[in-house]
N, C-alpha and C. Protein backbone atom coordinates (compact mmCIF):
# COMPACT_ATOMS: atom_id res chain seq x y z
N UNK A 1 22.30 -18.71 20.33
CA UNK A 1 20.88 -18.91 20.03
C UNK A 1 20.04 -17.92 20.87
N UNK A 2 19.33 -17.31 20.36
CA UNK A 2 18.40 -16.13 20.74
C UNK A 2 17.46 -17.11 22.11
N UNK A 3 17.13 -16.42 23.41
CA UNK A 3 17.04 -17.22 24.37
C UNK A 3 15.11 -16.96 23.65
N UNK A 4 14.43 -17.65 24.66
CA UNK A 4 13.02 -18.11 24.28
C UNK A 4 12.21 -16.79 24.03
N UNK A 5 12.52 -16.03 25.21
CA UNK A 5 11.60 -15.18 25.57
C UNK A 5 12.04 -14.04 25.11
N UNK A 6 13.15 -13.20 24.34
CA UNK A 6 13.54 -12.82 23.19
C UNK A 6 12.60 -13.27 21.72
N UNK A 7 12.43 -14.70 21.16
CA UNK A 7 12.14 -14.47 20.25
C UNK A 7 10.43 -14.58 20.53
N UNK A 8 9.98 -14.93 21.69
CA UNK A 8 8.07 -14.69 21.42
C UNK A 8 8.17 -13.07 21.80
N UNK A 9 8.99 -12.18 22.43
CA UNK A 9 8.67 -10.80 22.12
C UNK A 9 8.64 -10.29 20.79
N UNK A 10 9.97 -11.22 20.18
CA UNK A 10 10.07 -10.52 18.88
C UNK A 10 8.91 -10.51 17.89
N UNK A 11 8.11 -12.29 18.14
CA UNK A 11 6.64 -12.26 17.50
C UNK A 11 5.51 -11.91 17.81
N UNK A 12 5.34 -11.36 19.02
CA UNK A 12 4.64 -10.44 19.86
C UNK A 12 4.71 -9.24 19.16
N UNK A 13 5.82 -8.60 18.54
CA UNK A 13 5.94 -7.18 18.69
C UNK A 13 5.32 -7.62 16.94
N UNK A 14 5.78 -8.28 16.18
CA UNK A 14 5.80 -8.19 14.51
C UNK A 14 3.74 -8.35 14.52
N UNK A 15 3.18 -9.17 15.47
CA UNK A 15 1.81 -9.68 15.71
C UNK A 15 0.95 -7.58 16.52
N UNK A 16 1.68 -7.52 17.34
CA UNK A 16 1.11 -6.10 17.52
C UNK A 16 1.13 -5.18 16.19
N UNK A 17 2.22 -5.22 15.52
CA UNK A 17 2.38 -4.14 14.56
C UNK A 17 1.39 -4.73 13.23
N UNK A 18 0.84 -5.95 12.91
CA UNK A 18 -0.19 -6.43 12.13
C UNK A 18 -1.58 -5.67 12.95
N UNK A 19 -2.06 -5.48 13.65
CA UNK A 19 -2.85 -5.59 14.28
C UNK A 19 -2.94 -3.90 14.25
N UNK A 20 -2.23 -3.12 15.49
CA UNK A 20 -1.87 -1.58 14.99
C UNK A 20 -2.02 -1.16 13.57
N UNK A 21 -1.07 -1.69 12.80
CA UNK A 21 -0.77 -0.44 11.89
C UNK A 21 -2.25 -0.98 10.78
N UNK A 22 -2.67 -2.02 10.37
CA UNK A 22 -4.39 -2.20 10.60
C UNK A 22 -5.18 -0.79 11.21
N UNK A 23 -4.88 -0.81 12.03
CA UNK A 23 -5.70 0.55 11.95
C UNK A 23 -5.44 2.07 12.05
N UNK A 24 -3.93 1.51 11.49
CA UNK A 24 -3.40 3.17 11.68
C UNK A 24 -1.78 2.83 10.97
N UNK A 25 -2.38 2.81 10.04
CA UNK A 25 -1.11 2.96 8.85
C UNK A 25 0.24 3.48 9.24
N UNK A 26 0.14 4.96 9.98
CA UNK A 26 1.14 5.70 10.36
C UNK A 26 1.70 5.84 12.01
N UNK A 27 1.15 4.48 12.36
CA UNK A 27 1.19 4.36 13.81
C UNK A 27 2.71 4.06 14.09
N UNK A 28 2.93 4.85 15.52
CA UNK A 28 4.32 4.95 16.14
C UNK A 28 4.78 3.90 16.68
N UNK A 29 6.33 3.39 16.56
CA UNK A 29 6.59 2.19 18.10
C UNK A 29 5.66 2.21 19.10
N UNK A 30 5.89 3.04 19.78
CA UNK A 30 4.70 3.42 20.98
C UNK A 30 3.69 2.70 21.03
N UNK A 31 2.61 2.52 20.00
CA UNK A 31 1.48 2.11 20.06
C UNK A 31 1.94 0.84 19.84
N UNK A 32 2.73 0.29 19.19
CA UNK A 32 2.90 -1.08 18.90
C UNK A 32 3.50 -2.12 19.82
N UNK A 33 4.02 -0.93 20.67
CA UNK A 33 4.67 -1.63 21.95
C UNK A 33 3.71 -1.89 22.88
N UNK A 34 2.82 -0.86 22.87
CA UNK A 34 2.16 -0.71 24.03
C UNK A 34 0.65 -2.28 23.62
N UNK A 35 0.44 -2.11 22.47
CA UNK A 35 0.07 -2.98 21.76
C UNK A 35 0.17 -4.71 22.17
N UNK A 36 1.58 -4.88 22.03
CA UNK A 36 2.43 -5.96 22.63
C UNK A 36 2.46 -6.15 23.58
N UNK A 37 2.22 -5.17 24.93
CA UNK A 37 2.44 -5.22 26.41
C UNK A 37 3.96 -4.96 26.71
N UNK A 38 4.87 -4.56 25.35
CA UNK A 38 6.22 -4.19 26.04
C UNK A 38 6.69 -2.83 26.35
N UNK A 39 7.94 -2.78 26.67
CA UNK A 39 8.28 -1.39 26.92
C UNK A 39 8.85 -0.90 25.49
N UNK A 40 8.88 0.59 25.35
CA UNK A 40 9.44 1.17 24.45
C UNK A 40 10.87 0.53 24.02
N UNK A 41 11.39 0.59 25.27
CA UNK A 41 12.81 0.24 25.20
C UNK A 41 13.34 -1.48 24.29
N UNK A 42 12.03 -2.33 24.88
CA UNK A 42 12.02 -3.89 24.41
C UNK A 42 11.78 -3.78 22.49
N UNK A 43 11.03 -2.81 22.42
CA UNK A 43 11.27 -2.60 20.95
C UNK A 43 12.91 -2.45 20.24
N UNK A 44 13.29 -1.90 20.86
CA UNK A 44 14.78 -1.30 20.60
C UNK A 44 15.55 -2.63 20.20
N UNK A 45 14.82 -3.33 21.25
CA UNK A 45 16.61 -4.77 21.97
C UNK A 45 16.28 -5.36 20.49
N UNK A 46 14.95 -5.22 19.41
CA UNK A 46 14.91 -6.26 18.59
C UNK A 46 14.66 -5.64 17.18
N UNK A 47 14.18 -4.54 17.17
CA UNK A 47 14.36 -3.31 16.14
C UNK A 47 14.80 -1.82 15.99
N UNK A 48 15.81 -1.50 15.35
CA UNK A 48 16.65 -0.12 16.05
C UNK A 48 15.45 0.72 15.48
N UNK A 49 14.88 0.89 14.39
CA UNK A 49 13.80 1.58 13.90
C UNK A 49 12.53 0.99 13.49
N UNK A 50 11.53 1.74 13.68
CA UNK A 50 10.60 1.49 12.65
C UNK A 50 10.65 0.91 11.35
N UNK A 51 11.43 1.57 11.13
CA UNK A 51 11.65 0.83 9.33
C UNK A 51 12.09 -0.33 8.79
N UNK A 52 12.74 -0.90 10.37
CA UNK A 52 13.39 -1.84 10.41
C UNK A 52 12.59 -2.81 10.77
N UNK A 53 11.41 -2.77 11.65
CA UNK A 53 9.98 -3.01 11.92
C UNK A 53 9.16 -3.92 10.75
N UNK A 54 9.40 -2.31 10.45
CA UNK A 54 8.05 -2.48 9.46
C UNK A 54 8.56 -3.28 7.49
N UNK A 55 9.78 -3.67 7.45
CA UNK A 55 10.44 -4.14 6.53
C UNK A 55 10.16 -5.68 6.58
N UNK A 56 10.78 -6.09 8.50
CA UNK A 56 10.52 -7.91 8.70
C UNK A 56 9.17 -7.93 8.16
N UNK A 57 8.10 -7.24 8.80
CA UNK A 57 7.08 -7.10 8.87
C UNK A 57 6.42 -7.80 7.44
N UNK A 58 7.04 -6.73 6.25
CA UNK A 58 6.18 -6.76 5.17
C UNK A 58 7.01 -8.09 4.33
N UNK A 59 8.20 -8.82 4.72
CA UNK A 59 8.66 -9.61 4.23
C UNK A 59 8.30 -10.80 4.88
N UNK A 60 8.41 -10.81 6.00
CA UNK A 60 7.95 -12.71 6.58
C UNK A 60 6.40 -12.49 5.99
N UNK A 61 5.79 -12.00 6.34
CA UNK A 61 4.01 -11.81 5.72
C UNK A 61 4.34 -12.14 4.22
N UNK A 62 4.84 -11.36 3.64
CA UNK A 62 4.56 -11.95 1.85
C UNK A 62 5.48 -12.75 1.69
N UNK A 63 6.85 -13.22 2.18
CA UNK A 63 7.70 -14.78 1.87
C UNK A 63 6.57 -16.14 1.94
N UNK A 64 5.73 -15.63 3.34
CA UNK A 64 4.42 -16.70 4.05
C UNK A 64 3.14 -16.72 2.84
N UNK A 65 2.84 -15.94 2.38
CA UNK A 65 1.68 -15.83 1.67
C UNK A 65 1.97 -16.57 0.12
N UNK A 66 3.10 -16.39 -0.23
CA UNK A 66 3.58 -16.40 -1.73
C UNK A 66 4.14 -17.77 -1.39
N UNK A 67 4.78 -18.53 -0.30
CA UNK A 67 4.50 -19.87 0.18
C UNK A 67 3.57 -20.86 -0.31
N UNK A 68 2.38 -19.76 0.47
CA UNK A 68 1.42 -20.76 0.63
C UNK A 68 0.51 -21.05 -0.89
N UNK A 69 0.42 -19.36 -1.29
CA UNK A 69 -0.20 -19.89 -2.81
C UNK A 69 0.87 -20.60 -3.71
N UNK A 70 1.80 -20.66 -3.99
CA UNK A 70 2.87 -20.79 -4.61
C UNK A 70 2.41 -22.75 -5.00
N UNK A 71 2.02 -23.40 -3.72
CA UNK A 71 2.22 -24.74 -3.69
C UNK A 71 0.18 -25.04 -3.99
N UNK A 72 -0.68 -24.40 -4.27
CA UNK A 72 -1.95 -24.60 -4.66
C UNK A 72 -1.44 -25.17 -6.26
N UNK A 73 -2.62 -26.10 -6.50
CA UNK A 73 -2.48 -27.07 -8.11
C UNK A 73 -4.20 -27.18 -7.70
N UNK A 74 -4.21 -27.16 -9.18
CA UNK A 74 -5.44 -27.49 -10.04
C UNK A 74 -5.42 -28.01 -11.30
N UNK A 75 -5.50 -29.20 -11.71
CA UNK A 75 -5.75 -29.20 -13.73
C UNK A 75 -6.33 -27.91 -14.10
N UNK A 76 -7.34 -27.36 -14.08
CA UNK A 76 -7.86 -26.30 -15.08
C UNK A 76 -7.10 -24.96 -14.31
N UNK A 77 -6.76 -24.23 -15.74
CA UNK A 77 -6.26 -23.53 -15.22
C UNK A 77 -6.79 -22.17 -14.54
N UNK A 78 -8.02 -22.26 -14.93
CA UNK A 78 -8.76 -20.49 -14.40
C UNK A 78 -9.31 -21.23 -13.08
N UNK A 79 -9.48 -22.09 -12.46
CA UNK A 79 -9.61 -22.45 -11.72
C UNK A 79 -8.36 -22.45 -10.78
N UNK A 80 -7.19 -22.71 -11.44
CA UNK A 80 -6.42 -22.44 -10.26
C UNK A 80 -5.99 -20.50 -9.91
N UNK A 81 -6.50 -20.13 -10.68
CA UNK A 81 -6.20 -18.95 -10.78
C UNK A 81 -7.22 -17.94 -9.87
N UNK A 82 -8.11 -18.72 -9.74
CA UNK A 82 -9.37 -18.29 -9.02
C UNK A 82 -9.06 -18.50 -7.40
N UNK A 83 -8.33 -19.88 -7.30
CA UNK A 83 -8.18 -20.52 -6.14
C UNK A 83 -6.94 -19.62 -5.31
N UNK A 84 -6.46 -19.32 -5.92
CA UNK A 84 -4.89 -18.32 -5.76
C UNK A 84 -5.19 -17.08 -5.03
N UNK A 85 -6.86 -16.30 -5.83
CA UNK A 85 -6.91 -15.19 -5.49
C UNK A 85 -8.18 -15.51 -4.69
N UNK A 86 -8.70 -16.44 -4.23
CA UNK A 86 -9.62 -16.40 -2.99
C UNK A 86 -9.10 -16.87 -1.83
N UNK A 87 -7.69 -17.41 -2.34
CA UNK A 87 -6.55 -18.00 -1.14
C UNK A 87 -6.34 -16.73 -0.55
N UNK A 88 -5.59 -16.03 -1.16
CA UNK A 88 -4.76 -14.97 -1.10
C UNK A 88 -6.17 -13.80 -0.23
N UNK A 89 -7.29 -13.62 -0.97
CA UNK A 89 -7.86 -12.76 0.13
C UNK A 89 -8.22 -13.45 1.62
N UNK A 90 -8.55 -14.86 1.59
CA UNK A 90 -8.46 -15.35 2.93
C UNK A 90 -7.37 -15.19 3.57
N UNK A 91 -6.06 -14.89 3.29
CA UNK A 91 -5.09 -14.80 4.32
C UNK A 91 -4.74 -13.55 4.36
N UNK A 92 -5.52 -11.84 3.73
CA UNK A 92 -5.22 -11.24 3.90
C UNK A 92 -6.39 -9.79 4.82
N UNK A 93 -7.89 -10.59 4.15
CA UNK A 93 -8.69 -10.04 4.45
C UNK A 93 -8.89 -8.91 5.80
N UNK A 94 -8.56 -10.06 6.65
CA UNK A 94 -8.23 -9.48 8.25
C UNK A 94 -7.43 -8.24 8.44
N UNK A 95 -6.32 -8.11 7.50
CA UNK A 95 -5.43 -7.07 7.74
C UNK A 95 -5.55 -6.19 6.20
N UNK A 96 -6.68 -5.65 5.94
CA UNK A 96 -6.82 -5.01 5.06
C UNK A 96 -5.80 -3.93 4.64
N UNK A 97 -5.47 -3.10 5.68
CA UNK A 97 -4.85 -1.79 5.51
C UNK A 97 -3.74 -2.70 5.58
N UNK A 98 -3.06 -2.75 6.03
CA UNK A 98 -1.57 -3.35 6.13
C UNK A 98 -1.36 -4.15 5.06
N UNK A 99 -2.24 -4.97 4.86
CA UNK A 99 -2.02 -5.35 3.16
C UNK A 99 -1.67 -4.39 2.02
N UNK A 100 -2.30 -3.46 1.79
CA UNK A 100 -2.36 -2.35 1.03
C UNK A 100 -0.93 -1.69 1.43
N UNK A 101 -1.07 -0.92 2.27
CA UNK A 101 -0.06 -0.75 2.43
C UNK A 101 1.56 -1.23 2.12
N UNK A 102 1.67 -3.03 1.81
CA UNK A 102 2.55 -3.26 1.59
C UNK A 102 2.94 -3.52 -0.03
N UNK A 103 1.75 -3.83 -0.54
CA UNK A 103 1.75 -3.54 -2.52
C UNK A 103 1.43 -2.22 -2.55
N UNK A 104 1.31 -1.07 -1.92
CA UNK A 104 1.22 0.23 -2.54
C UNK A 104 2.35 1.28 -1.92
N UNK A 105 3.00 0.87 -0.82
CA UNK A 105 3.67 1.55 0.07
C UNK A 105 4.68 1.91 -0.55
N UNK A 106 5.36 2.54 0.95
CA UNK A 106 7.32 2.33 -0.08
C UNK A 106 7.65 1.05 0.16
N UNK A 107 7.53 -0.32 0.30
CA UNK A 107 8.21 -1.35 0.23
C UNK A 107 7.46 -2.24 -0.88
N UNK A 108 6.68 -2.15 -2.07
CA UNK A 108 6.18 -2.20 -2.85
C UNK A 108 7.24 -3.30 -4.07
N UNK A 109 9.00 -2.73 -4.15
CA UNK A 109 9.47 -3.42 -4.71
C UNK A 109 10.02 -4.36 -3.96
N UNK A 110 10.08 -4.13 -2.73
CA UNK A 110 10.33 -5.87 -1.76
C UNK A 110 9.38 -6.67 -2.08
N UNK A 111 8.03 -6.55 -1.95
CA UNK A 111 6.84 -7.44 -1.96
C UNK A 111 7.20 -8.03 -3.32
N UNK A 112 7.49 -7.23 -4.40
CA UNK A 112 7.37 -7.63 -5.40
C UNK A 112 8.71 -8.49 -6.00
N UNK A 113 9.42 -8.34 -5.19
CA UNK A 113 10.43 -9.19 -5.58
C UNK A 113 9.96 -10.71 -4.33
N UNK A 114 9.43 -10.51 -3.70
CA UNK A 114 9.11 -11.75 -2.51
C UNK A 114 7.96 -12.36 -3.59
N UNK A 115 7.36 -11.75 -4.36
CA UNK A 115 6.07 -12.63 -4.51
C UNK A 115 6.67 -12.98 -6.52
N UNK A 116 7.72 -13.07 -6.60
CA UNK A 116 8.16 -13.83 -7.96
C UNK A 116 8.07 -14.84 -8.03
N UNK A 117 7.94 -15.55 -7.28
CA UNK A 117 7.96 -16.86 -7.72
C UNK A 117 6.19 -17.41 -7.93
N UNK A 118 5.36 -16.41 -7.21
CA UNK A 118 3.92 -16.67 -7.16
C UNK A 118 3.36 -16.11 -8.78
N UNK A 119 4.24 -15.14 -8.73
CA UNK A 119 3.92 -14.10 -10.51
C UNK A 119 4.23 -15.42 -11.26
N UNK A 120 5.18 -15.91 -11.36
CA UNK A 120 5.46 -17.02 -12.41
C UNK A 120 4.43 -17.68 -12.71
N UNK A 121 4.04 -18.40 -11.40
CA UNK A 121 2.44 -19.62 -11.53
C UNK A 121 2.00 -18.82 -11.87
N UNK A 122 1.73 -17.72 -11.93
CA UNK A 122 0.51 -16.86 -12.38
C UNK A 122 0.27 -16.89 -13.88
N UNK A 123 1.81 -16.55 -14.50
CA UNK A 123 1.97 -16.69 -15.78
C UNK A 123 1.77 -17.79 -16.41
N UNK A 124 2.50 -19.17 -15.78
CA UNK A 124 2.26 -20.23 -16.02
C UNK A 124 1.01 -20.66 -16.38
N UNK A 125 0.11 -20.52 -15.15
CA UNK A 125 -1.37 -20.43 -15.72
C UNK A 125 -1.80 -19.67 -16.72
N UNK A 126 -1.77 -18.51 -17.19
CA UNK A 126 -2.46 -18.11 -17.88
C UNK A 126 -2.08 -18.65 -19.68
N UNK A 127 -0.26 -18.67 -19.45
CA UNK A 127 0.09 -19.29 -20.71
C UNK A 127 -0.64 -20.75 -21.28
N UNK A 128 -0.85 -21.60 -19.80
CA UNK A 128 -1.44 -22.85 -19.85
C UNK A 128 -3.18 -22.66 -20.71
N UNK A 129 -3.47 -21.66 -20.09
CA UNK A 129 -5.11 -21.44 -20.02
C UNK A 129 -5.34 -20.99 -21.72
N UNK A 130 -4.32 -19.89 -22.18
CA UNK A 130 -4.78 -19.23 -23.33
C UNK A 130 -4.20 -20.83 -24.91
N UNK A 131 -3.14 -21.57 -23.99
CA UNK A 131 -2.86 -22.41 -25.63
C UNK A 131 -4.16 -23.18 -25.36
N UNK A 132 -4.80 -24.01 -24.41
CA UNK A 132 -5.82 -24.50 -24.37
C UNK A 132 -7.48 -24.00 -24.59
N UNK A 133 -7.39 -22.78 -25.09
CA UNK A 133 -8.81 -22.52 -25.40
C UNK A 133 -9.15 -21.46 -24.18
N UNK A 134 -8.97 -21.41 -22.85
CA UNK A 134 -9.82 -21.51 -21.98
C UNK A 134 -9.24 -19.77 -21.42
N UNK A 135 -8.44 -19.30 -21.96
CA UNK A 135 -8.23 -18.09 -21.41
C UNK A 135 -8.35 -16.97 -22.52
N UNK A 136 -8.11 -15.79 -22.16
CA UNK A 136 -8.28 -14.98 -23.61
C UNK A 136 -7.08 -14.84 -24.33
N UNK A 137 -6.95 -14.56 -25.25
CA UNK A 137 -5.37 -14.59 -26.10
C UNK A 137 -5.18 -13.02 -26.67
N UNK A 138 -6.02 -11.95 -26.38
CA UNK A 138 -6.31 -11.34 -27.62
C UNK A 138 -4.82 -10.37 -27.13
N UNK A 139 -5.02 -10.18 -25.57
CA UNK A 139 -3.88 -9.42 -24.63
C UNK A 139 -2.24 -10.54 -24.25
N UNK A 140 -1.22 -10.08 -24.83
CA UNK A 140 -0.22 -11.01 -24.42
C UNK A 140 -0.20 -11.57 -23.00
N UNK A 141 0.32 -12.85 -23.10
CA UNK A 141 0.23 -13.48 -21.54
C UNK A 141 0.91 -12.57 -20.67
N UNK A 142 1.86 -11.90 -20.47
CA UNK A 142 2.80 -11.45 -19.50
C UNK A 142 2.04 -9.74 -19.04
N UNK A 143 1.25 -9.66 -20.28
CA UNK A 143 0.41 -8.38 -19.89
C UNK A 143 -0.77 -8.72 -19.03
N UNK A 144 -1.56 -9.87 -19.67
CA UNK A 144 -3.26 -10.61 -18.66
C UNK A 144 -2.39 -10.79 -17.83
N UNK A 145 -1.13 -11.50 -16.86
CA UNK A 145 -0.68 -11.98 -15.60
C UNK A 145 -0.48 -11.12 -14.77
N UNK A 146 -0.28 -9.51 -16.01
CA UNK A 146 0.10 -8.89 -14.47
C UNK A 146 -1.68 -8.15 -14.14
N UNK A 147 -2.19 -7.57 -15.29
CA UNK A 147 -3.91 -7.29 -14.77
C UNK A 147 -4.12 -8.30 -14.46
N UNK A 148 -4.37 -9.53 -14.30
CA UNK A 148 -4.72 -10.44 -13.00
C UNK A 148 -4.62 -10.04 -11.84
N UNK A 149 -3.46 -9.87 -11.65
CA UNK A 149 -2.89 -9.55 -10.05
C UNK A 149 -3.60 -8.05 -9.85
N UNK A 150 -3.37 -7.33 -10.74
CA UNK A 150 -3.74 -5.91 -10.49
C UNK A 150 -5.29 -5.73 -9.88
N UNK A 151 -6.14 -6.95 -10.89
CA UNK A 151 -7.82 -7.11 -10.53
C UNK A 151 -7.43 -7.20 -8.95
N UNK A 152 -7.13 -8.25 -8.45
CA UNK A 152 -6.91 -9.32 -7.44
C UNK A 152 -6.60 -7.92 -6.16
N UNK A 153 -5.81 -6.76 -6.96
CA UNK A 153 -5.33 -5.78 -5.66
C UNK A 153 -6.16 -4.83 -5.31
N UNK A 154 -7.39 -4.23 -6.75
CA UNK A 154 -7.62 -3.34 -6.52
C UNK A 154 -9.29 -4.05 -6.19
N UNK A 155 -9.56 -5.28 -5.61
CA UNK A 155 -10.44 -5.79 -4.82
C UNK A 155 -10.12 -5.21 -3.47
N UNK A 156 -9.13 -5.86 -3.05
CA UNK A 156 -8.83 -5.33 -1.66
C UNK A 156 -8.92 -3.74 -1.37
N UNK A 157 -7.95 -3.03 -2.84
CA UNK A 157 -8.52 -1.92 -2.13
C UNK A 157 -9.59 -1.01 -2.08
N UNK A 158 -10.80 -1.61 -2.53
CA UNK A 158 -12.13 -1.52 -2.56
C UNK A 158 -12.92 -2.09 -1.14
N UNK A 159 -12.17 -2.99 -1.16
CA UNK A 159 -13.07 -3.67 0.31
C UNK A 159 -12.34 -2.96 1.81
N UNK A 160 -10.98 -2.29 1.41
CA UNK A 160 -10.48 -1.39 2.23
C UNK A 160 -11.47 -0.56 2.90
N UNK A 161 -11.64 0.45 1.42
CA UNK A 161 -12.52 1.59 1.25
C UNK A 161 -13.82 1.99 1.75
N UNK A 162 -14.39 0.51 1.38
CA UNK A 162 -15.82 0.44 1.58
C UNK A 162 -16.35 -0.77 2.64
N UNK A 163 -15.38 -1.40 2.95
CA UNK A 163 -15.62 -2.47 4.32
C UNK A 163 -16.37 -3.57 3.80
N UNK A 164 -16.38 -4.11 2.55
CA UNK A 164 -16.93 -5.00 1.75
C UNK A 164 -16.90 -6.28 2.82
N UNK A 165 -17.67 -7.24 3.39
CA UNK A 165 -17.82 -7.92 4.10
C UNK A 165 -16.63 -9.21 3.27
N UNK A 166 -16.40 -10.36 4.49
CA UNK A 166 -15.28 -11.42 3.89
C UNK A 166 -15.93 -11.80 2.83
N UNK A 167 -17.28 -12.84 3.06
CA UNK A 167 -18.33 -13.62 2.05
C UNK A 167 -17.90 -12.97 1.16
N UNK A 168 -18.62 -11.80 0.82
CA UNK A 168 -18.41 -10.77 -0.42
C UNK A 168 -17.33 -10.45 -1.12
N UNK A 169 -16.18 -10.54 -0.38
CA UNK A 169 -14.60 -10.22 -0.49
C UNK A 169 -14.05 -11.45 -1.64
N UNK A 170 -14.91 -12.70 -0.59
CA UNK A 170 -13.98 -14.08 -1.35
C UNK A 170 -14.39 -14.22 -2.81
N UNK A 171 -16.20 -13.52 -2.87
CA UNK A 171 -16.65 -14.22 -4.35
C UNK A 171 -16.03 -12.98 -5.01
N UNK A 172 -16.45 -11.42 -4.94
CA UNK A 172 -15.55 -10.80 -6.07
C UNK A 172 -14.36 -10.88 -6.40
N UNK A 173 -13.35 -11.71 -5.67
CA UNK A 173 -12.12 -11.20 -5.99
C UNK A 173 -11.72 -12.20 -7.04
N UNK A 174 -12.92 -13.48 -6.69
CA UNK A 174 -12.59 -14.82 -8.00
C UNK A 174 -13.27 -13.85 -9.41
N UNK A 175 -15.04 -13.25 -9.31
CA UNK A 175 -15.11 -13.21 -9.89
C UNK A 175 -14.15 -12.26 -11.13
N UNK A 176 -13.82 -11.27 -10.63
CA UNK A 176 -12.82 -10.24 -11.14
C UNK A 176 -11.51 -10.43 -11.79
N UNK A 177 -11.18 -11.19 -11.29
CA UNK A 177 -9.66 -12.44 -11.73
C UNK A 177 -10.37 -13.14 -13.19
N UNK A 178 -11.83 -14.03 -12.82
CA UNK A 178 -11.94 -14.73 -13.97
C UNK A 178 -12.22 -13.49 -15.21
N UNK A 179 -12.97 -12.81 -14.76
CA UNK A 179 -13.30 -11.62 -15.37
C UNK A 179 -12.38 -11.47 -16.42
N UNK A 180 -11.49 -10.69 -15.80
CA UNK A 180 -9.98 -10.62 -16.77
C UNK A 180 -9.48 -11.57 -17.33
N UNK A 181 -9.59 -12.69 -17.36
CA UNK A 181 -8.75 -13.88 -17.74
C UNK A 181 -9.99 -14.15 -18.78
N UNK A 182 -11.22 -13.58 -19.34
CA UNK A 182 -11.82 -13.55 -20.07
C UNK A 182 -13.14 -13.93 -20.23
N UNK A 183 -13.63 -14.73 -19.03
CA UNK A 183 -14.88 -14.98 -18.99
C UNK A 183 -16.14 -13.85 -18.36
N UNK A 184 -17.14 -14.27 -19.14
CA UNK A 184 -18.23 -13.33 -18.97
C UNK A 184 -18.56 -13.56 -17.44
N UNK A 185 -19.38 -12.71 -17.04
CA UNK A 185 -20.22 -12.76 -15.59
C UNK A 185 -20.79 -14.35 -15.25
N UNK A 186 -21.62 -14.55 -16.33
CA UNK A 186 -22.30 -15.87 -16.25
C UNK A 186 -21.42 -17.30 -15.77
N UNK A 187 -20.26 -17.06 -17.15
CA UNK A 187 -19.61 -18.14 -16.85
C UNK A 187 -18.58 -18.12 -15.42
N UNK A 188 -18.47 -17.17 -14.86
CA UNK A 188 -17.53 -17.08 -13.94
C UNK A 188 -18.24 -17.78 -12.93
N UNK A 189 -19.39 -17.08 -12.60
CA UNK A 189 -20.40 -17.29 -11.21
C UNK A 189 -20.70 -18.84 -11.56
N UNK A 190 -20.59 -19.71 -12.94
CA UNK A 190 -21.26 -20.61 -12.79
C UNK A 190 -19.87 -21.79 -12.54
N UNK A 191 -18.56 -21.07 -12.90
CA UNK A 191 -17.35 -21.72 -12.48
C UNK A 191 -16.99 -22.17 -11.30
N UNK A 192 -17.29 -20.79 -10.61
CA UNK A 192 -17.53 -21.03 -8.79
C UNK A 192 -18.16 -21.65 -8.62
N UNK A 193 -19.67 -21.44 -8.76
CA UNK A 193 -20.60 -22.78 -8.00
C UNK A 193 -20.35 -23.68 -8.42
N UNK A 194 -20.08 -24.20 -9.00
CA UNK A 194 -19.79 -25.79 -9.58
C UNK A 194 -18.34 -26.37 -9.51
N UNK A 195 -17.37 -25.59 -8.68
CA UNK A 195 -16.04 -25.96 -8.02
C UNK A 195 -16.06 -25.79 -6.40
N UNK A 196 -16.20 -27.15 -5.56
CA UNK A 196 -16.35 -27.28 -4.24
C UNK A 196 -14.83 -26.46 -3.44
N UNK A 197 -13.53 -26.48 -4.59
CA UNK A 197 -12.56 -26.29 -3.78
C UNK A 197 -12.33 -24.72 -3.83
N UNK A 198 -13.46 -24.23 -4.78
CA UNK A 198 -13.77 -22.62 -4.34
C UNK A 198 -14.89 -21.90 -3.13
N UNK A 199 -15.03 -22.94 -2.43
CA UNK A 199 -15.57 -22.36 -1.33
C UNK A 199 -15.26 -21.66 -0.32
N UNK A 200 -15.69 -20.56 0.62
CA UNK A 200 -14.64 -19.97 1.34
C UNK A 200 -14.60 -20.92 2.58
N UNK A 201 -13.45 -21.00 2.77
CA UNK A 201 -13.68 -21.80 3.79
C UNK A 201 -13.58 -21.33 5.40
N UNK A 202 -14.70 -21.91 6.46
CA UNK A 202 -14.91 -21.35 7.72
C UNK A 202 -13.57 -21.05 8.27
């Protein structure tokens, strides 16, 4: 069994490299160590490379995220679909670049094989949403599930870009999701206000 103080370096070092590569995409051990308060060398005892780093890295983060939305329920379904992607920017907001980085990077088909089981609900919903009236039909479901997600990414990397504040972050990324899933401006904004469990929460 890995002794104590082995594994809080090890989450020390994975917590520096969230934090670092946040602001420097192409940042070295070095900084991430130094980051951590460890030595170069303490990197070593627990990752032989970077890559090896930066792999746990992008997998415990999206196994955790695709977790947590994975187990969100709602009856309606654009509502849960809304809830998914204002979840999902609350737990990512903070680490903008490093987010990006891990749906656009080279580990792009890890994420995407970590977050299958979240794509499914995704589908699920929308299949749910379009036999009931409430979603659009005109685009096959498996095509709207994946521009869902796609809306949902290229929020973030807008608020990357342009430093779009959280507030701001949480309402476009619902509205943009409902957007695609077919509702007008009006009805989206009036979906949100009138659903308490779309609030961002403090």
């Amino acid at each position: 069994m890995p002794r104590r103080d082995a594994l809080e370096n090890r989450a020390a070092l994975l917590a520096a490299a969230r934090v670092v590569l946040n602001r420097d995409p192409d940042a070295a051990l070095d900084a991430i160590a130094t980051e951590a308060g460890l030595s170069r060398r303490a990197v070593y005892g627990h990752f032989a490379t970077r890559d090896e780093l930066l792999r746990e890295l992008v997998t415990s983060g999206t196994a955790r995220i695709a977790a947590l939305l994975s187990s969100l329920e709602h009856p309606d379904p654009l509502v849960r679909l809304a809830l998914i992607a204002a979840r999902m920017w609350a737990e990512v907001e903070h680490v903008r670049v490093t987010t990006l980085f891990a749906v656009r990077g080279p580990y792009r088909e890890l994420v995407a094989r970590e977050l299958t089981p979240l794509r499914a609900r995704l589908l699920a919903a929308v299949n749910e949403g379009a036999a009931s009236g409430r979603i659009r039909t005109d685009i096959p479901a498996p095509t709207l599930a994946r521009l869902i997600e796609a809306a949902a990414i290229a929020v973030l990397d807008e608020a990357t870009r342009t430093a779009i504040p959280a507030d701001a972050g949480h309402r476009d990324v619902m509205l943009i999701v409902l957007s695609t899933a077919g509702l007008d401006a009006a009805a989206a904004g009036a979906l949100i206000d009138a659903t308490p469990e779309l609030e961002r929460e403090p």
